[in-house]
N, C-alpha and C. Protein backbone atom coordinates (compact mmCIF):
# COMPACT_ATOMS: atom_id res chain seq x y z
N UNK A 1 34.96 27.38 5.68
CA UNK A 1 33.56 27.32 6.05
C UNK A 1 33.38 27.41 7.56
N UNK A 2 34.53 26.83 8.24
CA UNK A 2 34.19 26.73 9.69
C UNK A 2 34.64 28.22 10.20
N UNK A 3 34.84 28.94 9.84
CA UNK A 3 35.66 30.47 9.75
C UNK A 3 34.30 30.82 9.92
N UNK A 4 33.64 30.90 8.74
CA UNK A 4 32.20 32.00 8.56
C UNK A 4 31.13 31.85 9.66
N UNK A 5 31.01 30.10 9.86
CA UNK A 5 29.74 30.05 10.77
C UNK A 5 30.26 30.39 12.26
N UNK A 6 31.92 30.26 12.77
CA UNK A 6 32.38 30.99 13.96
C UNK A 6 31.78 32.27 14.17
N UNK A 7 32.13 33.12 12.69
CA UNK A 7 31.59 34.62 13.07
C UNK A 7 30.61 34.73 13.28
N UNK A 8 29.89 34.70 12.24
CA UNK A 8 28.22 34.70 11.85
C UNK A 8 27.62 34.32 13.26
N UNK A 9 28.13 33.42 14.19
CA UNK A 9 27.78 32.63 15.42
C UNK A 9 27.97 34.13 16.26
N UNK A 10 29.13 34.34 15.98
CA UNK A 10 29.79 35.10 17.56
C UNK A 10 28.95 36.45 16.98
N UNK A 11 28.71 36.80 15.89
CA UNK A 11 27.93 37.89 15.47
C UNK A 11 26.31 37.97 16.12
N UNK A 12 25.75 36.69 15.70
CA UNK A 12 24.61 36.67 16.60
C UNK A 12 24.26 36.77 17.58
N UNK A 13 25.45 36.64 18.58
CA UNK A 13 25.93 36.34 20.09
C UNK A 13 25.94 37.94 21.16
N UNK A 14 26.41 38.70 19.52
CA UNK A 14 27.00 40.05 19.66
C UNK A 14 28.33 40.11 19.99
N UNK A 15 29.02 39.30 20.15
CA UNK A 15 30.51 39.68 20.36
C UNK A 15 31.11 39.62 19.29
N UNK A 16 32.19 40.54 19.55
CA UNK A 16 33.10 41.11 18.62
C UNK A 16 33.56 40.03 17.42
N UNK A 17 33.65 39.95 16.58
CA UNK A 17 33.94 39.03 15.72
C UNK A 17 35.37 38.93 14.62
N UNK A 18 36.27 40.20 15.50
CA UNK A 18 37.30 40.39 15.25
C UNK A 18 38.40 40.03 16.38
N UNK A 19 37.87 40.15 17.55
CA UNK A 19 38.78 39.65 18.78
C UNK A 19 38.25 38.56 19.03
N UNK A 20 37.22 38.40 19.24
CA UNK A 20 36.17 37.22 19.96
C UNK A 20 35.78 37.18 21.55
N UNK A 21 35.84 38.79 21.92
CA UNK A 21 35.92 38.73 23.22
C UNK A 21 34.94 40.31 23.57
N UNK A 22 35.27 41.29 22.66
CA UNK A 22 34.12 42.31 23.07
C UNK A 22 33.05 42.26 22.58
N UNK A 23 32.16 43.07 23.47
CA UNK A 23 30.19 43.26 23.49
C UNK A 23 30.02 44.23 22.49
N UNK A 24 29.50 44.21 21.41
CA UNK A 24 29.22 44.86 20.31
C UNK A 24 28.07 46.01 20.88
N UNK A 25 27.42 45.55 22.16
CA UNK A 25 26.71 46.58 22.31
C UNK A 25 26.57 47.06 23.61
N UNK A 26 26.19 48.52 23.90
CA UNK A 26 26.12 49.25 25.55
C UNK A 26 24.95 48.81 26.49
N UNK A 27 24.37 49.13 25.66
CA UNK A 27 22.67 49.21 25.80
C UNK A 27 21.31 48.41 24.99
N UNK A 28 20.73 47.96 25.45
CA UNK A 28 19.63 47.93 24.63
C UNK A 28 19.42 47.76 23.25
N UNK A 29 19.77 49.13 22.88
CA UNK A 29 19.52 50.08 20.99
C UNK A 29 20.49 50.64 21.26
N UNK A 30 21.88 50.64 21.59
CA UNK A 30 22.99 51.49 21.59
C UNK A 30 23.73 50.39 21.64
N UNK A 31 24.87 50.79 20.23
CA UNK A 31 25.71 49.45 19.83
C UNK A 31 27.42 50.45 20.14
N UNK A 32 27.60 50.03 20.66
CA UNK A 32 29.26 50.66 20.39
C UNK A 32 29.91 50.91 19.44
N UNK A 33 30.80 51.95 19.19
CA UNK A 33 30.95 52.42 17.94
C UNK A 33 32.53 51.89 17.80
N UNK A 34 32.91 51.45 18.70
CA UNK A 34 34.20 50.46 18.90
C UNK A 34 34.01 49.35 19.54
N UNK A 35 34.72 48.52 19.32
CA UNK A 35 34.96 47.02 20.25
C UNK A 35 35.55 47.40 21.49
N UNK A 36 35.01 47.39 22.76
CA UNK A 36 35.98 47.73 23.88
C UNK A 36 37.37 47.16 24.34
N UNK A 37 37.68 46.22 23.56
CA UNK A 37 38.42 45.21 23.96
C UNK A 37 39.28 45.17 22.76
N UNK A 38 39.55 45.42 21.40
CA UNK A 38 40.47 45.71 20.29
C UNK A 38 40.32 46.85 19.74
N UNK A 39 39.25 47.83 20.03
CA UNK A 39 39.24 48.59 19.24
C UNK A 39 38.98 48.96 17.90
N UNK A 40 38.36 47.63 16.98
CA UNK A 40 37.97 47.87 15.74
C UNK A 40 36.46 48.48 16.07
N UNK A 41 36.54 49.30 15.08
CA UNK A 41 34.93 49.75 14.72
C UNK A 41 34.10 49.08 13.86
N UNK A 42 32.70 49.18 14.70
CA UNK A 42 31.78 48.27 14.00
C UNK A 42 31.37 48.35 12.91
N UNK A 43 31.04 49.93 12.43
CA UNK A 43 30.77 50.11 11.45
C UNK A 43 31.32 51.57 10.99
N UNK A 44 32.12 51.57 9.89
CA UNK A 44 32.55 52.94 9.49
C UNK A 44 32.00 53.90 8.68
N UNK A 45 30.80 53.01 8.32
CA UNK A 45 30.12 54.48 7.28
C UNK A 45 29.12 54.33 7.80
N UNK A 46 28.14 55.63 7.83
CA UNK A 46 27.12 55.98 8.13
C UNK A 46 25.66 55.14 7.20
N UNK A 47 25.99 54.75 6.42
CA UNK A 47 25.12 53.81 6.01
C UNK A 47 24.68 52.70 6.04
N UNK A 48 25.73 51.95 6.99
CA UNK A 48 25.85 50.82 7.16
C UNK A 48 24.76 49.97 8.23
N UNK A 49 24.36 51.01 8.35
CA UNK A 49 23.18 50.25 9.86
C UNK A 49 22.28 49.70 8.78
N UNK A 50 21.65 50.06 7.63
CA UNK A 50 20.84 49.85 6.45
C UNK A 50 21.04 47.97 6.18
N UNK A 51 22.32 47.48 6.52
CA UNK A 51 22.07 46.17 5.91
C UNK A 51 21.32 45.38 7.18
N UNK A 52 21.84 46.10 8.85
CA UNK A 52 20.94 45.27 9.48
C UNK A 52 19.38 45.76 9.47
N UNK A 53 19.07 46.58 8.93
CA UNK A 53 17.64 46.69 8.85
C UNK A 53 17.17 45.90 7.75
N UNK A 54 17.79 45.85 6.53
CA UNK A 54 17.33 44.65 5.66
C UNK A 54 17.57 43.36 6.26
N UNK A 55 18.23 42.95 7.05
CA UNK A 55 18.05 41.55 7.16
C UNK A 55 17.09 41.57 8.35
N UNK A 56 17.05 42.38 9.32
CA UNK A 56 15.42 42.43 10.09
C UNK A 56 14.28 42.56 9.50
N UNK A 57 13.96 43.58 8.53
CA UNK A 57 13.05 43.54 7.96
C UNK A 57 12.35 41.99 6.94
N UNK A 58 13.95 41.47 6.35
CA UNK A 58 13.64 40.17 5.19
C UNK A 58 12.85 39.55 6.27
N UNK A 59 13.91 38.90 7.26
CA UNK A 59 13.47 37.86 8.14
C UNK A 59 11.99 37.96 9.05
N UNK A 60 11.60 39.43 9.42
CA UNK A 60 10.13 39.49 9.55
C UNK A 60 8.76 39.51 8.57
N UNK A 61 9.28 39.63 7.20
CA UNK A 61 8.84 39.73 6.17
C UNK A 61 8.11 37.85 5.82
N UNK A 62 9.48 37.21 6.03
CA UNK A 62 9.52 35.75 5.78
C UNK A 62 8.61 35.31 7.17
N UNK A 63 8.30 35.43 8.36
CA UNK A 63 7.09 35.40 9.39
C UNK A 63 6.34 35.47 9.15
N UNK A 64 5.95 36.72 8.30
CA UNK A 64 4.54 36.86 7.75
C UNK A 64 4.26 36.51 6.68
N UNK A 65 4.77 36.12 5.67
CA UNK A 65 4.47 34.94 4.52
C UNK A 65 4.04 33.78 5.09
N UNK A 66 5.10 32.70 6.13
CA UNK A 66 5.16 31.42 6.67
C UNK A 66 3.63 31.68 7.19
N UNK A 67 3.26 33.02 8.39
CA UNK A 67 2.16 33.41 8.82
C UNK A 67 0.97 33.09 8.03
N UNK A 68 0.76 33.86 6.85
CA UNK A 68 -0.01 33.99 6.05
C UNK A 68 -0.78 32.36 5.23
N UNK A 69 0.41 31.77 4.27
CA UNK A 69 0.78 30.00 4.49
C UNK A 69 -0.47 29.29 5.09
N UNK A 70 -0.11 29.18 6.39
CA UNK A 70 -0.61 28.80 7.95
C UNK A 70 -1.84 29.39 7.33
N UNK A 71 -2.35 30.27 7.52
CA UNK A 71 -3.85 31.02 8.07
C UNK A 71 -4.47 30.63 6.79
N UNK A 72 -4.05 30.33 5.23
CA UNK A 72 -4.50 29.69 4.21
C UNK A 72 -5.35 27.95 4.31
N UNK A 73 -4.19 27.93 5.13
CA UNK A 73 -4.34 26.22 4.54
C UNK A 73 -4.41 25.46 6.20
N UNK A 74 -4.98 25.73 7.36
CA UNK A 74 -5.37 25.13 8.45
C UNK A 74 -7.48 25.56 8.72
N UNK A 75 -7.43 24.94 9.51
CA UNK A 75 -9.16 25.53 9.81
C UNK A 75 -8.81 25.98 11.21
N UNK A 76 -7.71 26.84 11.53
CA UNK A 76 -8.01 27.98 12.78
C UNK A 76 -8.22 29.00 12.56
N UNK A 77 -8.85 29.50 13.48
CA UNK A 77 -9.81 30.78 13.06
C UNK A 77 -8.98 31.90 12.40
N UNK A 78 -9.48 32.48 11.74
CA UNK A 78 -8.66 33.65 11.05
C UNK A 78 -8.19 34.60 11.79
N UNK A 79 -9.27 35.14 12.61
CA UNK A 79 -8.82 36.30 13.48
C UNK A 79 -8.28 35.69 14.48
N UNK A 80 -8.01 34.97 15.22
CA UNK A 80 -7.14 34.77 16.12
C UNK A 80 -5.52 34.87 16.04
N UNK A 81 -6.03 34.10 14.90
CA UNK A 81 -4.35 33.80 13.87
C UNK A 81 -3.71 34.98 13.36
N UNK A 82 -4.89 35.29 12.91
CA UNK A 82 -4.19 37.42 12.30
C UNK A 82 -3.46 38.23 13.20
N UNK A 83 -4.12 38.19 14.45
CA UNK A 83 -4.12 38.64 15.75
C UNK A 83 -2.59 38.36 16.50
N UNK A 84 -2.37 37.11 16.65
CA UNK A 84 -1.21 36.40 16.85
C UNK A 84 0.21 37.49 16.13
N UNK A 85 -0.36 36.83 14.79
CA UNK A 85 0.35 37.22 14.03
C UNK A 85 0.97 38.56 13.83
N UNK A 86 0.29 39.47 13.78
CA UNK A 86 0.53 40.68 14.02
C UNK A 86 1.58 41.15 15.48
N UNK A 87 1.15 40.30 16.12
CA UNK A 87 2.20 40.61 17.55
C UNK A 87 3.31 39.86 17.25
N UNK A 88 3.24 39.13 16.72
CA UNK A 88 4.47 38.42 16.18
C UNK A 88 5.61 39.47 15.33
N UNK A 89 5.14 40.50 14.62
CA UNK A 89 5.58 40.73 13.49
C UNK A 89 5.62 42.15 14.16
N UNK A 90 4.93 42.79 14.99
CA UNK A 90 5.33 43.91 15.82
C UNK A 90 6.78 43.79 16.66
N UNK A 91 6.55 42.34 17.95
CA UNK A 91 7.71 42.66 18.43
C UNK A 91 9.17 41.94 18.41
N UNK A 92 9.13 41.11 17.23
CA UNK A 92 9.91 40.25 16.72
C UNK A 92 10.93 40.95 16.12
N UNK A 93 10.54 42.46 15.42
CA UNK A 93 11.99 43.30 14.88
C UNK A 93 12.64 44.19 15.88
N UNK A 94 11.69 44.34 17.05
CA UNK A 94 12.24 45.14 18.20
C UNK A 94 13.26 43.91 18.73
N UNK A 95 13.21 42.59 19.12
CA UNK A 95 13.67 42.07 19.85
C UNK A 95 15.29 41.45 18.94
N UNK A 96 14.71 41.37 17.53
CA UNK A 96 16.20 40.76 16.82
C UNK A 96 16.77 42.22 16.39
N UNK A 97 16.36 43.25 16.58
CA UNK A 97 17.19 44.57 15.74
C UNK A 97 18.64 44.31 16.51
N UNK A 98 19.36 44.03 17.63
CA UNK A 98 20.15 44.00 17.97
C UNK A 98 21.28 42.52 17.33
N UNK A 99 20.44 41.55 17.14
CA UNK A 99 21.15 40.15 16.42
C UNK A 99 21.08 40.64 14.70
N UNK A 100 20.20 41.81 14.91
CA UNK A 100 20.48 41.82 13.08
C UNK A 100 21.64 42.67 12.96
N UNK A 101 21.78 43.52 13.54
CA UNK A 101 22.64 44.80 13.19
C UNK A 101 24.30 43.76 13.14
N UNK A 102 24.46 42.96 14.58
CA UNK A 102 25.46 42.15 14.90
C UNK A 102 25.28 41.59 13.92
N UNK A 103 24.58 40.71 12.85
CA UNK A 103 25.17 39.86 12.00
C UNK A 103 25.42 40.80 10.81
N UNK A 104 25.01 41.52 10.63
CA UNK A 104 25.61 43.15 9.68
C UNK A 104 27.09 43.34 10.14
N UNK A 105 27.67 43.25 10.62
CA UNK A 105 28.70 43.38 11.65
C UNK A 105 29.38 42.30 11.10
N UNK A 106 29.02 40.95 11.20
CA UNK A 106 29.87 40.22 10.61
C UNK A 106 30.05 39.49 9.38
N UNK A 107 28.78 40.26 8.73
CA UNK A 107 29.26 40.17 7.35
C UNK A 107 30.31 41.24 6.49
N UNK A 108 30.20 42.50 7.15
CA UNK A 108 31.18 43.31 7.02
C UNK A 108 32.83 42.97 7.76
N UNK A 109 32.71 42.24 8.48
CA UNK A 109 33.91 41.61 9.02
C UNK A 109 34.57 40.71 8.18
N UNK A 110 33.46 39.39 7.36
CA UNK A 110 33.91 38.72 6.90
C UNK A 110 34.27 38.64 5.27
N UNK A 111 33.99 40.01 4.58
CA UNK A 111 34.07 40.65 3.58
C UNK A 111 35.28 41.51 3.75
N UNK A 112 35.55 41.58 5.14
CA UNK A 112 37.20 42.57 4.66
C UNK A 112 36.89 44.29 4.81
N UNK A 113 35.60 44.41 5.07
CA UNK A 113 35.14 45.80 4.80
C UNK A 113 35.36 46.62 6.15
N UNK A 114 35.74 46.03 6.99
CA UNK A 114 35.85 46.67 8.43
C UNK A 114 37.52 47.15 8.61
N UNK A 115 37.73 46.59 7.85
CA UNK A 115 39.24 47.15 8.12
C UNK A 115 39.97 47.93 7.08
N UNK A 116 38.82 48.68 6.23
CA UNK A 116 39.71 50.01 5.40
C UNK A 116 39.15 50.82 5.37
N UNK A 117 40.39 51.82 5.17
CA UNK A 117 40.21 53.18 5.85
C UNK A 117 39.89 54.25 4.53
């Protein structure tokens, strides 16, 4: 157990979760297609960016439910709250797309899936 939440940690972190020492990413929105520092690749199939978009998407999804919740059952104004909300849910997947893709990263790490060829 203390294995998974290391990665899952160092995944969120963005570092490598196979060495524990390289930057999973270059840029911004540009993730390295190797670890600079061991050389494993982050992801080997072309489909694989797909699980960090599902877990960005769940987890903004679950904002706007909790959101929604809230704007039910308080007496603050609706539109303010909508309003909020909406910026919430705009730049909240821009800002975790990089912690999502990384924890995609180490669930494929911790599944064994990163290392066959």
């Amino acid at each position: 157990m203390g294995r998974v939440v290391r990665v899952l940690t160092q995944s969120l972190l963005l570092i490598c979760p196979a060495c524990q020492r390289g930057r999973m990413f270059r840029s911004a929105f540009r993730m390295n297609i190797r670890c600079p520092v061991c050389q494993v690749i982050f992801e080997r199939d072309s489909g694989e960016v797909t699980g960090g978009m599902a877990i960005n998407v769940t987890l903004t999804m679950l904002i706007a439910i909790i959101g929604a919740v809230i704007a039910f059952n308080t007496d603050i104004a609706v539109v303010p709250l909508l309003l909020s909300l909406a910026t919430v849910i705009i730049i909240f997947p821009l800002w975790f797309y990089r912690h999502a893709r990384g924890l995609w990263v180490g669930i494929i790490y911790l599944t064994g899936s990163m290392f066959e060829d």
